[in-house]
N, C-alpha and C. Protein backbone atom coordinates (compact mmCIF):
# COMPACT_ATOMS: atom_id res chain seq x y z
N UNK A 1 83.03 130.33 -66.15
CA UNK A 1 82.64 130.17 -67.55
C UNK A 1 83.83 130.49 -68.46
N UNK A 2 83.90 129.66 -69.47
CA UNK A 2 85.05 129.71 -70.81
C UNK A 2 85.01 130.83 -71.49
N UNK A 3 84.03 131.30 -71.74
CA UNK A 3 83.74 132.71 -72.67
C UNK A 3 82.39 131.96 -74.05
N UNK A 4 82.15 132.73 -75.00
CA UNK A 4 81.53 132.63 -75.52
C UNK A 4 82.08 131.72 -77.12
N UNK A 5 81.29 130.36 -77.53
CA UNK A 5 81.71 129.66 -78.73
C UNK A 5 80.57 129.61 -79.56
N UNK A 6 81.01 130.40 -80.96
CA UNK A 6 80.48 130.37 -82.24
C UNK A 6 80.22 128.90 -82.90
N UNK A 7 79.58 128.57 -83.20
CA UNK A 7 79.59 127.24 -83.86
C UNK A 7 79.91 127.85 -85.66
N UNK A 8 80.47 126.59 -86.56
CA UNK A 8 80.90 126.88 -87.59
C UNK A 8 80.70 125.29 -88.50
N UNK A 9 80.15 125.63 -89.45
CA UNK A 9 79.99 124.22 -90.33
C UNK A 9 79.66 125.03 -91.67
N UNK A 10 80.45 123.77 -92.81
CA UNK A 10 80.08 124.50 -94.14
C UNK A 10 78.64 125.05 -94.66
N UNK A 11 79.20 126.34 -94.94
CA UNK A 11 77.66 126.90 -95.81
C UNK A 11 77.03 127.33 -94.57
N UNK A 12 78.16 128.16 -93.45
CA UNK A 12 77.00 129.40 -92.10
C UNK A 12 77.46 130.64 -93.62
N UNK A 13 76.79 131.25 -92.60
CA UNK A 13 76.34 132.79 -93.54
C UNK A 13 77.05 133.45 -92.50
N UNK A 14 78.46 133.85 -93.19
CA UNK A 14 79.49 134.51 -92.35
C UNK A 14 79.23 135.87 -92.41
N UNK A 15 78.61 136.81 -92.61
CA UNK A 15 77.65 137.66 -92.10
C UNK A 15 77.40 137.76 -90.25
N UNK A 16 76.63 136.81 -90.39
CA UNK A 16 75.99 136.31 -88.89
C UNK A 16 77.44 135.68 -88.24
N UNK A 17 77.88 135.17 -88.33
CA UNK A 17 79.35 134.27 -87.87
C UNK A 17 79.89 135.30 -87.71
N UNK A 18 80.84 135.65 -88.46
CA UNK A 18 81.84 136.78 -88.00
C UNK A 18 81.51 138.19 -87.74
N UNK A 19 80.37 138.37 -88.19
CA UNK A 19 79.67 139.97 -87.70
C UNK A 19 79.50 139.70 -86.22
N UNK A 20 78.95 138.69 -85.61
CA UNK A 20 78.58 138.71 -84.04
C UNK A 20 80.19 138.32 -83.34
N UNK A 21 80.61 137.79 -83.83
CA UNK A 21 82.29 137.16 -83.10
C UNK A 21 82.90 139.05 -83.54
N UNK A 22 83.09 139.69 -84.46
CA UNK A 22 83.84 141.09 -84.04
C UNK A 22 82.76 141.75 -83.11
N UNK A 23 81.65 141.64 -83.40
CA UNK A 23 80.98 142.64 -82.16
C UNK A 23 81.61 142.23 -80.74
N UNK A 24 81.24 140.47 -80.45
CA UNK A 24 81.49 140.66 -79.14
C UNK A 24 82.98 140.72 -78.74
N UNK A 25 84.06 140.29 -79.90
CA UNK A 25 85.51 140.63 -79.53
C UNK A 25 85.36 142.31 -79.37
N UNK A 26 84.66 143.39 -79.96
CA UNK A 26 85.55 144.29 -79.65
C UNK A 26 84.23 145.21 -78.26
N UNK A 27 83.70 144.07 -77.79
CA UNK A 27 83.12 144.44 -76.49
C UNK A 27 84.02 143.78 -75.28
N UNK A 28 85.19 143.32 -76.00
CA UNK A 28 86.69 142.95 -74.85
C UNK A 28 85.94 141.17 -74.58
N UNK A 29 84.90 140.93 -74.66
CA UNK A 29 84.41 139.19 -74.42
C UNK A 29 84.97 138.02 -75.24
N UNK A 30 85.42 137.06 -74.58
CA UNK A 30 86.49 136.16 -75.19
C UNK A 30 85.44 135.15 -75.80
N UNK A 31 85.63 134.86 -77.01
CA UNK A 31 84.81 134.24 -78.23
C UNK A 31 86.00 133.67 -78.80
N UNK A 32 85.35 132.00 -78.85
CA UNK A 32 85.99 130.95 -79.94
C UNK A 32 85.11 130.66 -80.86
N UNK A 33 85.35 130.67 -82.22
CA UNK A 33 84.72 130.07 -83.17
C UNK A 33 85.16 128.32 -83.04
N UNK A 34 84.20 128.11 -83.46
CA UNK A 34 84.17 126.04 -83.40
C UNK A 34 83.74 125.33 -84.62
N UNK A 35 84.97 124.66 -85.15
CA UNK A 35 84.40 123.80 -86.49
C UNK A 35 83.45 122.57 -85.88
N UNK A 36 82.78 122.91 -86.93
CA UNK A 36 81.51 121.19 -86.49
C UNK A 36 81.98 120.21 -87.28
N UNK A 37 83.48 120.51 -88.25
CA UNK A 37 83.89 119.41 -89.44
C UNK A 37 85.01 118.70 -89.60
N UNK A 38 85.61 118.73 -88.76
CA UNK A 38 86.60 117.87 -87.94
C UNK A 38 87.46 118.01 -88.49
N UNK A 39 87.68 119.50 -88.82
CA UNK A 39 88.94 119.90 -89.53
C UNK A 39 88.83 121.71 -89.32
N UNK A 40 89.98 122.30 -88.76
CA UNK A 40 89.02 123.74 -88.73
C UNK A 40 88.81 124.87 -89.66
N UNK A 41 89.68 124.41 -91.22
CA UNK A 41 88.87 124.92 -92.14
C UNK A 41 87.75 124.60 -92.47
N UNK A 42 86.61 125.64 -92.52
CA UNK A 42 85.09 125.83 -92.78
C UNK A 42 84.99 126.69 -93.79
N UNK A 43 84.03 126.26 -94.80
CA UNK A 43 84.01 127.31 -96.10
C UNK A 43 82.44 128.11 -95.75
N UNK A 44 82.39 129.11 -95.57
CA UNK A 44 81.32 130.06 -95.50
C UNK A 44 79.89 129.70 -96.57
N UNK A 45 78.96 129.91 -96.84
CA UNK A 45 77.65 130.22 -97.84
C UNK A 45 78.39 131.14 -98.89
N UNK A 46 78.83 131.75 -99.10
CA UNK A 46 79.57 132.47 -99.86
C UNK A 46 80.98 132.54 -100.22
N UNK A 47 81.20 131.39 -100.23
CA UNK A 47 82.64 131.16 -100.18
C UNK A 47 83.77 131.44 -99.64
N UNK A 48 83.65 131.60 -98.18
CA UNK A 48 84.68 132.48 -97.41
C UNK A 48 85.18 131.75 -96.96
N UNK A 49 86.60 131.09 -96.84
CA UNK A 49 87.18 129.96 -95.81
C UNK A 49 87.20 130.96 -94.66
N UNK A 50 87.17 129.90 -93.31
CA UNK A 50 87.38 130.39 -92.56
C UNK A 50 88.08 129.36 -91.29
N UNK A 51 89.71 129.99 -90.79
CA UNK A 51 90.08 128.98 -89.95
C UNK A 51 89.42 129.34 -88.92
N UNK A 52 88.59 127.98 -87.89
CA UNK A 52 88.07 128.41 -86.46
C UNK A 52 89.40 128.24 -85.74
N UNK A 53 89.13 128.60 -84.52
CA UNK A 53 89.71 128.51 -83.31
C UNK A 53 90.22 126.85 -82.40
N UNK A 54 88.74 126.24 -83.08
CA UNK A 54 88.75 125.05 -82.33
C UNK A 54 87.89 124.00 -82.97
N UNK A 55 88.39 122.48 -82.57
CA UNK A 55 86.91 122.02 -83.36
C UNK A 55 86.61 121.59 -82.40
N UNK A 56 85.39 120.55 -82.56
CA UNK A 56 83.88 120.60 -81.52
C UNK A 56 84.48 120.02 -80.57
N UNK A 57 85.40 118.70 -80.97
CA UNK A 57 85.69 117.90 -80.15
C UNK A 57 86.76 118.29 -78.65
N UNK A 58 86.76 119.14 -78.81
CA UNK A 58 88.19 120.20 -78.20
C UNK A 58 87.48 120.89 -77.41
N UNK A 59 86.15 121.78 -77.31
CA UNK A 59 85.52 122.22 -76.37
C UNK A 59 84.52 122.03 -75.45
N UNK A 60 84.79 122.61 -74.27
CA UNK A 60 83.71 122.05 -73.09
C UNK A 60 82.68 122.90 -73.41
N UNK A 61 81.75 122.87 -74.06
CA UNK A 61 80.48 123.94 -74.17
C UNK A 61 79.62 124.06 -72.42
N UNK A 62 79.74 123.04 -71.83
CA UNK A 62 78.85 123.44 -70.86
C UNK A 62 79.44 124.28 -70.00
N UNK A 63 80.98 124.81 -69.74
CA UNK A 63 81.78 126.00 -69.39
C UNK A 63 81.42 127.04 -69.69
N UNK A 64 80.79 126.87 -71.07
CA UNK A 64 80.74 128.19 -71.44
C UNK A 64 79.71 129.82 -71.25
N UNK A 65 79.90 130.54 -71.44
CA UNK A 65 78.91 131.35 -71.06
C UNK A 65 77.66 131.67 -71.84
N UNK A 66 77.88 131.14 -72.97
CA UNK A 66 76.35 131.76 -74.15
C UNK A 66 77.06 130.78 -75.22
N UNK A 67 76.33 129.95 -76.34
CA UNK A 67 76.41 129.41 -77.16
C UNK A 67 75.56 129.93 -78.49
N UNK A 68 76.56 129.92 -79.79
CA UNK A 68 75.48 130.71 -80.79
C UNK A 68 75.92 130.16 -82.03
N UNK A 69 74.65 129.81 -82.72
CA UNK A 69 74.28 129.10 -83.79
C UNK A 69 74.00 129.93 -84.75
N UNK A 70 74.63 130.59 -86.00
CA UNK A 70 74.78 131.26 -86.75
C UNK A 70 74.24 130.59 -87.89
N UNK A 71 73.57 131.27 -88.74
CA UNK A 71 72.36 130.55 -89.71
C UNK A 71 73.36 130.14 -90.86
N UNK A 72 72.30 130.07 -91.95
CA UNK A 72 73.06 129.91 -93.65
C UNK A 72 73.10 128.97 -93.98
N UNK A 73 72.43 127.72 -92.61
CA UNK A 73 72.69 126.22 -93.86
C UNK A 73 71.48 125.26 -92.47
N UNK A 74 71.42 124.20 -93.04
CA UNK A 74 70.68 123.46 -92.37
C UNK A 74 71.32 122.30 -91.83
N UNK A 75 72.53 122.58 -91.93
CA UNK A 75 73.58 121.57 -91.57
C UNK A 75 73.92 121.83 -90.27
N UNK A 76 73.57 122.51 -89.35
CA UNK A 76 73.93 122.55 -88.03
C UNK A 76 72.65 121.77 -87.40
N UNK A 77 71.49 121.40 -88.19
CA UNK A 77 70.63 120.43 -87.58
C UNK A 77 71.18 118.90 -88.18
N UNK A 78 71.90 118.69 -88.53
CA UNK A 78 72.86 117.69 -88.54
C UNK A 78 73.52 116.78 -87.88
N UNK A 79 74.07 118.10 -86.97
CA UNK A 79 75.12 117.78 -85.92
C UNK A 79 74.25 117.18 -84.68
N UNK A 80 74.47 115.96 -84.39
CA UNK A 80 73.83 115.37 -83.51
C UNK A 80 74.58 115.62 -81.89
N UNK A 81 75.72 116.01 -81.75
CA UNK A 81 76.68 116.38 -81.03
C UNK A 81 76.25 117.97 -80.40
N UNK A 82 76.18 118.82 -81.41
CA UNK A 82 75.76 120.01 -81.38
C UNK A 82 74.25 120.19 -80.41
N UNK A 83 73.61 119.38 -81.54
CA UNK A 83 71.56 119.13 -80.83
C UNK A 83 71.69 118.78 -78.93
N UNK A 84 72.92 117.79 -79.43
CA UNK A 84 72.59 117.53 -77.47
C UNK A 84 73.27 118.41 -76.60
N UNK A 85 74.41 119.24 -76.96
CA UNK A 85 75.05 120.01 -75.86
C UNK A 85 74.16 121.82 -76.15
N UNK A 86 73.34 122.06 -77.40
CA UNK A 86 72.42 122.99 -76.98
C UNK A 86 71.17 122.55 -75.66
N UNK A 87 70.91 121.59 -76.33
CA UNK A 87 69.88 121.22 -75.26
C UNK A 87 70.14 121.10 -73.64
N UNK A 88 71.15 119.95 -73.40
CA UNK A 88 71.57 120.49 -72.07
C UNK A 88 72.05 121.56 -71.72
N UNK A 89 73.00 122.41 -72.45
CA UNK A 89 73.52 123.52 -72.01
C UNK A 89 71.76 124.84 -71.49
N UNK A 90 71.29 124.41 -72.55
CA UNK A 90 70.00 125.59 -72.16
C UNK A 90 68.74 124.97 -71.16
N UNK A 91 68.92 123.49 -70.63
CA UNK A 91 68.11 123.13 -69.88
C UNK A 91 68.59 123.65 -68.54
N UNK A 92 69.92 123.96 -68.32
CA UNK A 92 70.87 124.18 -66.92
C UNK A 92 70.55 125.48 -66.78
N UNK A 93 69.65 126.29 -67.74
CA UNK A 93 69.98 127.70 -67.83
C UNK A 93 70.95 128.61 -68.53
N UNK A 94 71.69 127.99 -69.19
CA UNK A 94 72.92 128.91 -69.94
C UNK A 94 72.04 129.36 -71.45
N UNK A 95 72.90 130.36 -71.73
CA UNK A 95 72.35 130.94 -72.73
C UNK A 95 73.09 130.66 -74.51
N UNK A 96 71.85 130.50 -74.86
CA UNK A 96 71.68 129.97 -76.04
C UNK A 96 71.41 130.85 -77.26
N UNK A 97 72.23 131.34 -78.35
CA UNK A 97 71.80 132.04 -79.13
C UNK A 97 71.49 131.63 -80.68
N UNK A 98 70.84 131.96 -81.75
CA UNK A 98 70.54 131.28 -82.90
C UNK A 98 69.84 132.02 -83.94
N UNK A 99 70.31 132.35 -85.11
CA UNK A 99 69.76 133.31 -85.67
C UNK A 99 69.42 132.86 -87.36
N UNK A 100 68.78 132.98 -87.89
CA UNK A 100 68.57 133.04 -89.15
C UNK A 100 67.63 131.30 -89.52
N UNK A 101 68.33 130.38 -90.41
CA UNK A 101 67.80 129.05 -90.56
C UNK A 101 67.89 128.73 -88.86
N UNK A 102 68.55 129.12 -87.60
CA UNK A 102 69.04 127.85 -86.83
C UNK A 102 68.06 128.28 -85.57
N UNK A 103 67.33 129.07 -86.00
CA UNK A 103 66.17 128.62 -84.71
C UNK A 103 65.60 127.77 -84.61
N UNK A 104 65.15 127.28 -86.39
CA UNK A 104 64.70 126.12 -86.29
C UNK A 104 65.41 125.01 -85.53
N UNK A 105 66.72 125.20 -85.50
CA UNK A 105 67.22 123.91 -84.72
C UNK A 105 67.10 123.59 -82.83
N UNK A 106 66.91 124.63 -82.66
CA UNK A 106 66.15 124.82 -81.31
C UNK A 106 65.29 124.39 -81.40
N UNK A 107 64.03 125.04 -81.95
CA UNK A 107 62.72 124.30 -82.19
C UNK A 107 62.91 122.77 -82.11
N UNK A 108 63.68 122.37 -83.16
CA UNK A 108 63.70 120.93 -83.38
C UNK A 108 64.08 120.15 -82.33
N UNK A 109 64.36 120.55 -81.34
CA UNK A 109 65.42 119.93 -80.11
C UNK A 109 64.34 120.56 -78.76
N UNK A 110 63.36 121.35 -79.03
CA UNK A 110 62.33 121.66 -78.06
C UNK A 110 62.44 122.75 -77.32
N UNK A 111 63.53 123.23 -77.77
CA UNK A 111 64.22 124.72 -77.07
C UNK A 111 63.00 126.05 -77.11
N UNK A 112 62.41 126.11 -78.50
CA UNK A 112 61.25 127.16 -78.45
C UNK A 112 59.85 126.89 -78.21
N UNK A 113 59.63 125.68 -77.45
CA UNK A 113 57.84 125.29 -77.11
C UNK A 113 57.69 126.31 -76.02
N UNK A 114 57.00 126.93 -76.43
CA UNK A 114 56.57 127.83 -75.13
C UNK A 114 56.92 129.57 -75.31
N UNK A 115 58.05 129.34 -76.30
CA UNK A 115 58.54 130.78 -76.08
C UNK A 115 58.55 131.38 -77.39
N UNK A 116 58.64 133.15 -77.11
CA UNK A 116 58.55 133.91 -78.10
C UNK A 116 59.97 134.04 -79.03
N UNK A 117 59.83 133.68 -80.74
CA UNK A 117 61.15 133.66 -81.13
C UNK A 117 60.89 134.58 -82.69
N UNK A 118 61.68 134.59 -82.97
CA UNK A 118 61.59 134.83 -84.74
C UNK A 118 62.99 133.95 -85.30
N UNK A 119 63.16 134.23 -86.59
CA UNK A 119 63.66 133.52 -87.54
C UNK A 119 63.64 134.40 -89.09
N UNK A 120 64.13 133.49 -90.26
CA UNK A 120 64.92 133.86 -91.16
C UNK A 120 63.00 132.87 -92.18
N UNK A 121 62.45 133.92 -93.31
CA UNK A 121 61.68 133.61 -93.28
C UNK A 121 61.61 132.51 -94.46
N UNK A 122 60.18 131.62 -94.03
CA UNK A 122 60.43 129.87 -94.48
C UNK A 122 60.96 129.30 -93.43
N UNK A 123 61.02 128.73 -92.37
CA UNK A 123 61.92 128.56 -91.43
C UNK A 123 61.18 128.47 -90.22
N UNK A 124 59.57 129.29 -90.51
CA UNK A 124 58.80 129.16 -89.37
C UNK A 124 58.32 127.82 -88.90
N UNK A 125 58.26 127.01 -90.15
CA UNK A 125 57.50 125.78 -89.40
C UNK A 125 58.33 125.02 -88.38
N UNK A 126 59.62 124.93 -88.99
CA UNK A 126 61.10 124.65 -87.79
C UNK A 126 61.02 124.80 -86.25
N UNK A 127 60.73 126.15 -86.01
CA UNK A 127 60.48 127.05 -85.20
C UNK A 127 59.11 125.97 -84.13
N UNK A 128 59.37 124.76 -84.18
CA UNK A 128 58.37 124.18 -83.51
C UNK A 128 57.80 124.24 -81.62
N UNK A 129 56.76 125.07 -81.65
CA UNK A 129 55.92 125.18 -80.68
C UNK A 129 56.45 127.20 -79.90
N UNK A 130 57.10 127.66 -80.98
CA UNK A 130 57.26 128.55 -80.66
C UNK A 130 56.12 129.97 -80.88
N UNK A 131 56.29 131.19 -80.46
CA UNK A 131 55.14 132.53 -80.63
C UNK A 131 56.01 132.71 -81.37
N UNK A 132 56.03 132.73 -83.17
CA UNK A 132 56.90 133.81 -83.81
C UNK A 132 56.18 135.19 -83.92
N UNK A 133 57.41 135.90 -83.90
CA UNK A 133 57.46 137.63 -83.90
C UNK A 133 58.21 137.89 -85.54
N UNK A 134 58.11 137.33 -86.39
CA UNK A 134 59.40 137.99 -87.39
C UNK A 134 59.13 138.88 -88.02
N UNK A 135 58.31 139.84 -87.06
CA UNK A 135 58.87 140.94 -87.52
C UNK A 135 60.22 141.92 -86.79
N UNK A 136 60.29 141.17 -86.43
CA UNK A 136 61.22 141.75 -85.37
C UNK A 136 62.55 141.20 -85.20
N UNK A 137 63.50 141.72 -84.91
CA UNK A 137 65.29 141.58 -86.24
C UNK A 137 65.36 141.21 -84.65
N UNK A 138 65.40 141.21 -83.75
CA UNK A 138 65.42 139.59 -82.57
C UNK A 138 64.93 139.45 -81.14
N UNK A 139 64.98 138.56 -80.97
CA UNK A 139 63.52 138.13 -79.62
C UNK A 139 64.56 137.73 -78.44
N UNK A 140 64.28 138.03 -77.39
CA UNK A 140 65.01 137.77 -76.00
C UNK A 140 63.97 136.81 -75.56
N UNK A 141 63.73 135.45 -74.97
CA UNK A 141 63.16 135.00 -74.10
C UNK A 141 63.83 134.02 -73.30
N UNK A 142 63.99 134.54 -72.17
CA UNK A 142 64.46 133.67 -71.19
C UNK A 142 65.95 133.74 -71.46
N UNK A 143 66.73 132.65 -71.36
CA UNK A 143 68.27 132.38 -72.05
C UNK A 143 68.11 131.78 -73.44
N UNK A 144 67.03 132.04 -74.24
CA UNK A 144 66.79 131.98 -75.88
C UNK A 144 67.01 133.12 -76.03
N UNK A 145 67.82 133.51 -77.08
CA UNK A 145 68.02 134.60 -78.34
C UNK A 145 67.51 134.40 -79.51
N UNK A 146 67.02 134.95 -80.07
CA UNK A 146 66.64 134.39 -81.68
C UNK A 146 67.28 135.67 -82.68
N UNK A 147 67.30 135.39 -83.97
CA UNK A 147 67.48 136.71 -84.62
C UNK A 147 67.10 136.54 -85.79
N UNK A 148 67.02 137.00 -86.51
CA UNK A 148 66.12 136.87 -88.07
C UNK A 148 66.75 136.72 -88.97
N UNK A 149 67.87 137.62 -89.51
CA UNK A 149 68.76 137.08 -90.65
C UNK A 149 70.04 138.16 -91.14
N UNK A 150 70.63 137.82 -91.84
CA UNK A 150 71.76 138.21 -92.38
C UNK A 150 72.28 140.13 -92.27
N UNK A 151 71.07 140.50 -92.55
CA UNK A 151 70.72 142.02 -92.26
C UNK A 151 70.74 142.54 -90.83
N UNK A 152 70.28 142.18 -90.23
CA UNK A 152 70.25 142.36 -88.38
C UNK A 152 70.86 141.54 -87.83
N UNK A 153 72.24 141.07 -88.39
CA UNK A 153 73.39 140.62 -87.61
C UNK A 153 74.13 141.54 -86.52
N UNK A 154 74.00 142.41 -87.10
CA UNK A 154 74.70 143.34 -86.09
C UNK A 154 73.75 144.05 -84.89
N UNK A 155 72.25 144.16 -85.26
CA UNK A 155 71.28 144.20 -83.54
C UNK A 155 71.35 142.87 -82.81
N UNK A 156 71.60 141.82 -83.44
CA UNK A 156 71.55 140.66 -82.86
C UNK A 156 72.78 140.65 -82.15
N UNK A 157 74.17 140.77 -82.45
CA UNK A 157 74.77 140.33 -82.09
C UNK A 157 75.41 141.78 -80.59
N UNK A 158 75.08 143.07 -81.17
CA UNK A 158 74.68 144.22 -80.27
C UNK A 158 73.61 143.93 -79.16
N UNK A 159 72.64 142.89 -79.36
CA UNK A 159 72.24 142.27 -77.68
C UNK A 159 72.58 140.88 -77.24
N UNK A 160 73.51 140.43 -77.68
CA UNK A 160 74.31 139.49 -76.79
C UNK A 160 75.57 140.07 -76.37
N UNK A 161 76.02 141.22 -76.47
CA UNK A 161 76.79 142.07 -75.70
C UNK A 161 76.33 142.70 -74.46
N UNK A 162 74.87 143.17 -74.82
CA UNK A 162 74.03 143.25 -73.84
C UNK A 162 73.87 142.57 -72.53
N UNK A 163 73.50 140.80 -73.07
CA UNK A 163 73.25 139.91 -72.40
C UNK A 163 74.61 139.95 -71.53
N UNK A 164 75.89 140.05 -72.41
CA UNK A 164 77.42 139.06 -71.63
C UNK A 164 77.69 140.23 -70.86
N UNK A 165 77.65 141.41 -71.16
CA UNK A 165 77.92 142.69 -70.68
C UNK A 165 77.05 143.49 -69.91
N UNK A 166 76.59 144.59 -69.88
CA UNK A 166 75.67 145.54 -70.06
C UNK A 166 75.09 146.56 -71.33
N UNK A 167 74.52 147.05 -70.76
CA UNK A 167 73.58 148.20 -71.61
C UNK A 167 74.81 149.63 -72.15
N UNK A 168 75.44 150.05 -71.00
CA UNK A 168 76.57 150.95 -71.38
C UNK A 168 78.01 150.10 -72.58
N UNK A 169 77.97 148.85 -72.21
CA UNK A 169 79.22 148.52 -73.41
C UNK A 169 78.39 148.24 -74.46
N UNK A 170 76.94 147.66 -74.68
CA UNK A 170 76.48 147.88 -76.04
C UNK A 170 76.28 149.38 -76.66
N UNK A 171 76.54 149.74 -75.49
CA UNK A 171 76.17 151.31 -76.35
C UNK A 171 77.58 151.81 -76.82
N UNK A 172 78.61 152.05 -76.12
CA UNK A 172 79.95 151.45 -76.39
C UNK A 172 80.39 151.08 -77.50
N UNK A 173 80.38 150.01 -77.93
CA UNK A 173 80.28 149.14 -78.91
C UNK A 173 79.64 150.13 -80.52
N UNK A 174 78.06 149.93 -79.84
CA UNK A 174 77.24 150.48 -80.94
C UNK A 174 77.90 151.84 -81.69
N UNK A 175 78.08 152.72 -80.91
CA UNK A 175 78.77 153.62 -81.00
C UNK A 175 80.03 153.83 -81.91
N UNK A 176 80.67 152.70 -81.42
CA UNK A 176 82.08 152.70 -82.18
C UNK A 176 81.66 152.43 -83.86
N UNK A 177 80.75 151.37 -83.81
CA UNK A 177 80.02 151.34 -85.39
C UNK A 177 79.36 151.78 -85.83
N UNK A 178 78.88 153.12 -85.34
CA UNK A 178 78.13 154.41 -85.66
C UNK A 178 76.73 153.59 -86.09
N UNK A 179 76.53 153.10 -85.13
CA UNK A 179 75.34 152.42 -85.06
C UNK A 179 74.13 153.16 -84.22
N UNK A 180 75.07 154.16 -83.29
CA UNK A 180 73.89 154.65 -81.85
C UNK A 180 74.42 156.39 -82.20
């Protein structure tokens, strides 16, 4: 496996984007951010440019070890490119993460029929054929992650360290951000 790739398109909520990419960089896990805009300046929901690493066309996602869809816009249900390499990547079993608006994009692609998720609220109907929980800042099912929003970026992104790692480097981790 390649390591772990952030997806990035104008208007994510770099919150969720770069809060989960320093968690899992400083859990030592190799993370590329990925423009979806065929250029790898990306301007944030809040105006943050941000150069990625790579754009879409440049990475093998099905290498990779966990894929994560960082909320703030509805433009990652857009990406028709994106829709099909979540889907196969999480039909093979690889793990799939998505937090805030972009569960719905799972949903939309069939990723949550069956399973327990939450989301960023308004957003539930998206969330198609899924058990939402939102009360809860994020849901593990299966190789689905879900996470709720902008605020619990950092539990969210503290259990996909979990997932890539263990329980001792999230604590690790947590720790270092006087989180635990």
């Amino acid at each position: 496996m390649s390591g772990i790739l952030v997806f990035l398109t104008t208007g994510f909520e770099e919150i969720e984007a770069l809060g989960t990419v320093d968690v899992l960089r400083r859990a030592g896990l190799a993370v590329q951010t990925v423009s979806l805009e065929g250029e790898r300046l990306v301007m944030g929901a809040h105006g943050v440019p941000v150069q990625a690493d790579a754009l879409f066309g440049d990475v093998e996602c099905a290498a990779a070890s966990l894929l994560v869809v960082p909320g703030g816009t509805t433009r990652y249900a857009e990406h028709e490119g994106l829709k099909q390499q979540l889907l196969a990547f999480a039909q093979k079993g690889g793990r799939v993460a998505a937090i805030c608006a972009s569960p719905a994009v799972l949903g939309q692609i069939g990723l949550l029929q069956g399973r327990a998720a939450t989301c960023y609220p308004g957003f539930e109907a998206g969330c198609t054929g899924a058990t939402l929980q939102t009360d809860r800042a994020v849901v593990v099912d299966g190789n689905i992650t879900t996470g709720r929003g902008p605020g619990l970026a950092l539990e969210f992104a503290l259990e996909l360290v979990r997932q890539m790692a263990d329980e001792e480097k999230r604590m690790e981790v947590a720790k270092g951000l006087l989180l635990a």
